[in-house]
Protein backbone atom coordinates (compact mmCIF):
# COMPACT_ATOMS: atom_id res chain seq x y z
CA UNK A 1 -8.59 -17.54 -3.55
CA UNK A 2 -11.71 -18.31 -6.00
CA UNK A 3 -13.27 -21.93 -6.10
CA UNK A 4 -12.29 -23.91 -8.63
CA UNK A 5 -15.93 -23.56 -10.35
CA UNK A 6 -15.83 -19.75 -10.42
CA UNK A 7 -12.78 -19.30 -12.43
CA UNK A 8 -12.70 -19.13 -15.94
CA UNK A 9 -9.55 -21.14 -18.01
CA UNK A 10 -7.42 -20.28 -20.88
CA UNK A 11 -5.02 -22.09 -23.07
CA UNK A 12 -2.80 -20.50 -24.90
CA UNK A 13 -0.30 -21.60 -27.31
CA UNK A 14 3.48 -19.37 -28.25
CA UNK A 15 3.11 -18.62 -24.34
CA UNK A 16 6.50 -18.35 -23.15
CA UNK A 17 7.63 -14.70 -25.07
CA UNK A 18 5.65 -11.92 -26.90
CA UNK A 19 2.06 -11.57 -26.99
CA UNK A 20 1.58 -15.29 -25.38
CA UNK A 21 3.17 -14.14 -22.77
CA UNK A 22 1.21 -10.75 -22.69
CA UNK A 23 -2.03 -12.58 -22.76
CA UNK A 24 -0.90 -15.05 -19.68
CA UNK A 25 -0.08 -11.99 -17.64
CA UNK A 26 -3.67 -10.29 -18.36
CA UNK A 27 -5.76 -13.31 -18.60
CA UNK A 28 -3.90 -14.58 -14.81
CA UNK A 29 -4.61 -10.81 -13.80
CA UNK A 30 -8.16 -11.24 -14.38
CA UNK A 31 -8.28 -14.88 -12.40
CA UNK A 32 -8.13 -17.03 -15.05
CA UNK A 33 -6.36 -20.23 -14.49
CA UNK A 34 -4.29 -21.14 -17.35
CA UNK A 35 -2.65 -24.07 -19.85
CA UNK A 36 0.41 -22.35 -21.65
CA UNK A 37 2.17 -24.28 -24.14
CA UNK A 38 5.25 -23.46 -26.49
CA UNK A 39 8.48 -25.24 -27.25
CA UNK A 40 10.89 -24.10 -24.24
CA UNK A 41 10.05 -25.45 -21.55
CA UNK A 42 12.19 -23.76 -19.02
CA UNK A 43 10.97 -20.18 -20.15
CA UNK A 44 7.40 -22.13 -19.96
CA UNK A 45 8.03 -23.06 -16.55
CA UNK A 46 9.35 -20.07 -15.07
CA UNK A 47 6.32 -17.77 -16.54
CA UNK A 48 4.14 -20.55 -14.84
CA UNK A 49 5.25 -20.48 -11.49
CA UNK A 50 5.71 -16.61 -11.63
CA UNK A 51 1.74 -16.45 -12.72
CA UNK A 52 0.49 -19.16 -10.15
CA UNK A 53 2.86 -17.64 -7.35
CA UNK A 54 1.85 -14.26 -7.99
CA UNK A 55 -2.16 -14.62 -8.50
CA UNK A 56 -2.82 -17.87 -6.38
CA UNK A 57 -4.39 -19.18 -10.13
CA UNK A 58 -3.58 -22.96 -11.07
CA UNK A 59 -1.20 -23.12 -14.03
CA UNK A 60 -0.27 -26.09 -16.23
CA UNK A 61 2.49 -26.06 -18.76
CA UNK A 62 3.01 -28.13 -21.81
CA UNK A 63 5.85 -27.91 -23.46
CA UNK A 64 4.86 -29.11 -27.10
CA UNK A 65 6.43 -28.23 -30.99
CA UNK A 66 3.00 -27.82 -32.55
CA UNK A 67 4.89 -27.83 -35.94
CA UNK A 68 5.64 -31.37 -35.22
CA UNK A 69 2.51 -33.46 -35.82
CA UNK A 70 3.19 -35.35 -32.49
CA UNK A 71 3.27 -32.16 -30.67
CA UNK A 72 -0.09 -31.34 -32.45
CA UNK A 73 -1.51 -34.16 -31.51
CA UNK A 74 -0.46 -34.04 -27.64
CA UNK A 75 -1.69 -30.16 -27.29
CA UNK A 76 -5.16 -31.56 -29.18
CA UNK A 77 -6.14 -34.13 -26.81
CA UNK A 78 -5.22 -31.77 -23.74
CA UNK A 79 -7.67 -28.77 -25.35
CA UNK A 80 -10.11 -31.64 -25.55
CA UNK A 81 -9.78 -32.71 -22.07
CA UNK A 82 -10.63 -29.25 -20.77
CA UNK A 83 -14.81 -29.43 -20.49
CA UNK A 84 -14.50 -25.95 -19.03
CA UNK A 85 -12.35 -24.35 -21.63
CA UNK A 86 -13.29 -20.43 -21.69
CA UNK A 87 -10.56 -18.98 -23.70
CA UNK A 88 -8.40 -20.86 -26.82
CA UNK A 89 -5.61 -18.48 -28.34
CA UNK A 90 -3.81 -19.60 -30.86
CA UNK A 91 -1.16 -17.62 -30.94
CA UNK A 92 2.14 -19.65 -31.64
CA UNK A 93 4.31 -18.65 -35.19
CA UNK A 94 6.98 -17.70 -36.72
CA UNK A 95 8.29 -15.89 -39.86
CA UNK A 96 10.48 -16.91 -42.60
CA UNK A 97 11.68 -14.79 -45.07
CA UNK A 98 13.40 -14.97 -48.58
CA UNK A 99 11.79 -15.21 -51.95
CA UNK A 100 9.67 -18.68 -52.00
CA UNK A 101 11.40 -20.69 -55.01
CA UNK A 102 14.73 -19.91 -52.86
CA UNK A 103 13.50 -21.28 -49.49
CA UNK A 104 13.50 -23.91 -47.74
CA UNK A 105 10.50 -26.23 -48.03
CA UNK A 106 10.58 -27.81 -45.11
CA UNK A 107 10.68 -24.82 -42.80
CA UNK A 108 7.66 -23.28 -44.96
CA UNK A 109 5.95 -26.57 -44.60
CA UNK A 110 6.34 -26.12 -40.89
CA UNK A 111 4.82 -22.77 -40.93
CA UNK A 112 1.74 -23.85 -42.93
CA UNK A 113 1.35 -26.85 -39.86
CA UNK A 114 1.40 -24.12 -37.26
CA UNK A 115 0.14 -21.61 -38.46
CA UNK A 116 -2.54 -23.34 -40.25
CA UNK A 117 -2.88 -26.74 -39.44
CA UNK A 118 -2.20 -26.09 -35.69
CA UNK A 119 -4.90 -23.29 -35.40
CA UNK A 120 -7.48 -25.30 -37.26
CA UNK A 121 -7.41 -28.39 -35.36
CA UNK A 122 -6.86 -27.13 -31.59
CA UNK A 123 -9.94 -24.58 -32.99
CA UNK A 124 -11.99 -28.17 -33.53
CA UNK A 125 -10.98 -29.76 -30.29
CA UNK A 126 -12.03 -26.62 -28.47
CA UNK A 127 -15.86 -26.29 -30.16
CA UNK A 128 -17.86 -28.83 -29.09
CA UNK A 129 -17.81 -28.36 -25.36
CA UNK A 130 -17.61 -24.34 -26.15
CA UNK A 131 -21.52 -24.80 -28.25
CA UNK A 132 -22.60 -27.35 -25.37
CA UNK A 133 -21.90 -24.55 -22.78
CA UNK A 134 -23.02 -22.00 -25.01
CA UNK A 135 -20.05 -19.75 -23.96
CA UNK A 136 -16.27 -19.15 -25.00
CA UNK A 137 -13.94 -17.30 -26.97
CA UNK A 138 -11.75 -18.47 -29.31
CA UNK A 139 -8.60 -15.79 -30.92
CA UNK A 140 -6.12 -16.88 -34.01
CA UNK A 141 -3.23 -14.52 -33.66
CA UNK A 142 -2.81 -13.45 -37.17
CA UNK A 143 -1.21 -10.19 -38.71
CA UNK A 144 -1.38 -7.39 -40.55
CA UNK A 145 0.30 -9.11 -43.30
CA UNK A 146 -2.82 -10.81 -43.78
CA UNK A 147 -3.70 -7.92 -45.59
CA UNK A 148 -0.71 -6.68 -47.59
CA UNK A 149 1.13 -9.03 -50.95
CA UNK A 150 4.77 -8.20 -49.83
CA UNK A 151 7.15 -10.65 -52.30
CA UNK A 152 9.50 -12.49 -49.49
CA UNK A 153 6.60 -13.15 -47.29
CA UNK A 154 4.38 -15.05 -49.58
CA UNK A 155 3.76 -18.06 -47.13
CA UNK A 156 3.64 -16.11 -44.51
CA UNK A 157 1.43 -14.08 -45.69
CA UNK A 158 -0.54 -16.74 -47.11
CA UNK A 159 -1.17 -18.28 -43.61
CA UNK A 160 -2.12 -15.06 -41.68
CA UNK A 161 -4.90 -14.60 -44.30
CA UNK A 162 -6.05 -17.85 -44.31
CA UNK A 163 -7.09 -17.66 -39.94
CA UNK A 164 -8.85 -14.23 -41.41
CA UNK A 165 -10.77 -16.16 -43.61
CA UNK A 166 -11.45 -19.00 -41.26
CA UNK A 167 -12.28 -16.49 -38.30
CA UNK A 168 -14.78 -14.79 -40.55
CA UNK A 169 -16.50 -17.87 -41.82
CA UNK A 170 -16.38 -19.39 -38.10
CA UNK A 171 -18.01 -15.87 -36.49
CA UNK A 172 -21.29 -16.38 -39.07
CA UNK A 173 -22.03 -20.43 -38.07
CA UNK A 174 -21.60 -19.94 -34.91
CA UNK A 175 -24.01 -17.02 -34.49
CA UNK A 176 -26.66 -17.87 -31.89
CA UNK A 177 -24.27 -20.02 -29.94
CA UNK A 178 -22.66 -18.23 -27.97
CA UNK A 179 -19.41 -18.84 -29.03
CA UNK A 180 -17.07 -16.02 -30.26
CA UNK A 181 -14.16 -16.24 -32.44
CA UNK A 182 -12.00 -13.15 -33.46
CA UNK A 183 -8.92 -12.31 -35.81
CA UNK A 184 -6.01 -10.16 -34.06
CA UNK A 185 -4.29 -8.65 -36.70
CA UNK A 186 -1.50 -6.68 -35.37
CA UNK A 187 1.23 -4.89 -36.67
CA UNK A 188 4.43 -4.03 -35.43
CA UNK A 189 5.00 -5.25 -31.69
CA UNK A 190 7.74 -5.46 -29.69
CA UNK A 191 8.51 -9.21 -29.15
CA UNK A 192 11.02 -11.45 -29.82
CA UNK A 193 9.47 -12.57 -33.09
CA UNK A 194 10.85 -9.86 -35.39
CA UNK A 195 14.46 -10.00 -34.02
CA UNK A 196 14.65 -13.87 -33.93
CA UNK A 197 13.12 -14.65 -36.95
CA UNK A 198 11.23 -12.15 -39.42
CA UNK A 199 13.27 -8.83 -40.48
CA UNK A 200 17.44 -8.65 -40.15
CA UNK A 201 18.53 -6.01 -37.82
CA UNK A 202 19.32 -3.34 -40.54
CA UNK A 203 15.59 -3.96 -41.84
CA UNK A 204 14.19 -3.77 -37.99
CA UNK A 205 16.34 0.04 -38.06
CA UNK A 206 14.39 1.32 -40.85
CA UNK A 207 11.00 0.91 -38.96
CA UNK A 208 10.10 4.12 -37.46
CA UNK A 209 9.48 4.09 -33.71
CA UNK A 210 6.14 5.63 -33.95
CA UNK A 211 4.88 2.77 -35.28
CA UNK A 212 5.62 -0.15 -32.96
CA UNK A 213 3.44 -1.08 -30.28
CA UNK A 214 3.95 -2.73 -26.59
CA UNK A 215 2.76 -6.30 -26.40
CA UNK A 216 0.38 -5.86 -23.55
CA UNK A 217 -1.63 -2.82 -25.95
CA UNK A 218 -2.33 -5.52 -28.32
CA UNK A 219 -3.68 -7.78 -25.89
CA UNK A 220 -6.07 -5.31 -24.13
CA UNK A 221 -7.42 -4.61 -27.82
CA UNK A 222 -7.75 -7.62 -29.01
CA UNK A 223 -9.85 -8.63 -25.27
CA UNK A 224 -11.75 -5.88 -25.73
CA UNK A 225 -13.13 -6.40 -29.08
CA UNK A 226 -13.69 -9.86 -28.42
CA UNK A 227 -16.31 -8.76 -25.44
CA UNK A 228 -17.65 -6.82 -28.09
CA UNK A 229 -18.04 -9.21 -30.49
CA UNK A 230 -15.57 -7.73 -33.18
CA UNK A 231 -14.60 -10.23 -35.65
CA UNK A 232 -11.27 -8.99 -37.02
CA UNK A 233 -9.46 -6.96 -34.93
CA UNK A 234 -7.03 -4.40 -36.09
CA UNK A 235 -5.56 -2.54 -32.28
CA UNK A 236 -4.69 0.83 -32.79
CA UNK A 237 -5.16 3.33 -35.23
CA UNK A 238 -1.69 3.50 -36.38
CA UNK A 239 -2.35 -0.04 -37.80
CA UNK A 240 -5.89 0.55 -38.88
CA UNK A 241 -4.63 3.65 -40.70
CA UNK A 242 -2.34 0.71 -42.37
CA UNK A 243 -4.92 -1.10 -43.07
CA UNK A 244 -6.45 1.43 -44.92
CA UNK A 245 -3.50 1.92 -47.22
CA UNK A 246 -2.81 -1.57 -47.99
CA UNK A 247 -6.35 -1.42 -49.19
CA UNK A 248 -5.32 1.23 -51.51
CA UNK A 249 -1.87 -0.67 -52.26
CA UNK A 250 0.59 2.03 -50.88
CA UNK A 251 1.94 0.05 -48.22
CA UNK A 252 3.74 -2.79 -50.48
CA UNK A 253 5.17 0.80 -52.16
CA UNK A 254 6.54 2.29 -49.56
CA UNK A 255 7.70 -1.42 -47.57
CA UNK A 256 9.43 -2.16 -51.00
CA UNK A 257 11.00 1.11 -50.38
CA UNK A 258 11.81 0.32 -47.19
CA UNK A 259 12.79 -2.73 -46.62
């Protein structure tokens, strides 16, 4: 087992399914020991000791609602307790659909405190011992919907653009520091998140197969690029190719059409 001292430490937030739980896998893989955090705790708890049994790593959990500014405030003061902080991913969401004057407010409030607020402030807890180290790596999970004005999504979408944005602006002040901070823009991935939350069932069945993509492909992209420096990161080039025709406004055609 490594000293304490040699390892490098993660936190990562939306840990217990999906692409949280893709990075924990790769990140404990590679030695890291790890903070995961999300709302169920006994999913949390069982990825934990599976990790720490599995790669002799140490792993806390925190179970935490980070759309709940109590929550917020708990999984803020632990990413500022953590001097040796290598890794932050922000990677907790959710979707909501339905037109926005027909939704509820509340739940689209809570989206804007996670996806936004969240992000931002666990971002500022992690910085200052990140620039005093001169070293660490910061990821917002955001989407391809960043990209793309798709009516039904229009918080959502709203939110995934705005950690593009603030990834962007982030990557040019803290040039020179050592500090790097990247957008992961994926598409469609297999989690949880679209069948619990995002699309209906009969909207999931007109997605073509050939354009979904495993969890852990995302992840290995998005580390990748990061060691590299890549600001927004778009993995694969099924999803870059979408990219480029959002760009030219055929996707919202053919989703319309679609969905």
């Amino acid at each position: 087992m490594l000293e304490r001292r040699e390892r490098k430490e993660a936190l990562i937030t939306g840990a217990s399914s999906g692409i949280g739980a893709a990075f924990a896998r790769r990140l404990a893989a590679e030695g890291y020991d790890l903070t995961l955090v999300a709302r169920r705790e006994e999913r949390l708890a069982a990825l934990a000791g599976e990790l720490g049994a599995t790669y002799g790593i140490a792993v806390r959990h925190l179970p935490a609602d980070l759309a709940d500014p109590t929550g917020l405030e708990q999984v803020e003061r632990q990413v500022a307790s953590l001097p040796d902080l290598d890794l932050l991913i922000n990677n907790a969401g959710f979707g909501a659909r339905g037109d926005f004057a027909e939704t509820d407010v509340r739940r689209q409030s809570e989206m804007i405190q996670l996806h936004v607020l969240a992000a931002t402030r666990l971002t500022r807890a992690a910085l200052p011992d990140m620039m005093r180290r001169r070293q660490g790596g910061i990821i917002q999970v955001a989407s391809l919907a960043a990209f793309v004005t798709l009516p039904g999504d229009a918080v959502y979408n709203a939110t995934k653009a705005y950690l593009v944005s603030f990834s962007r602006t982030l990557h040019e002040e803290l040039r020179g520091t050592g500090v790097r901070v990247q957008a992961l823009c994926p598409g469609f991935t297999r989690t949880e998140f679209h069948a619990a939350e995002h699309l209906s069932e009969s909207e999931l069945a007109r997605i073509p197969a050939f354009l979904w993509s495993p969890a852990e492909e995302v992840v290995a992209a998005s580390l990748r690029a990061l060691a590299r420096g890549q600001v927004v990161c778009v993995p694969g080039w099924k999803n870059r190719v979408i990219l480029t025709l959002a760009r030219m406004g055929v996707v919202r055609l053919l989703l319309r059409v679609a969905l």
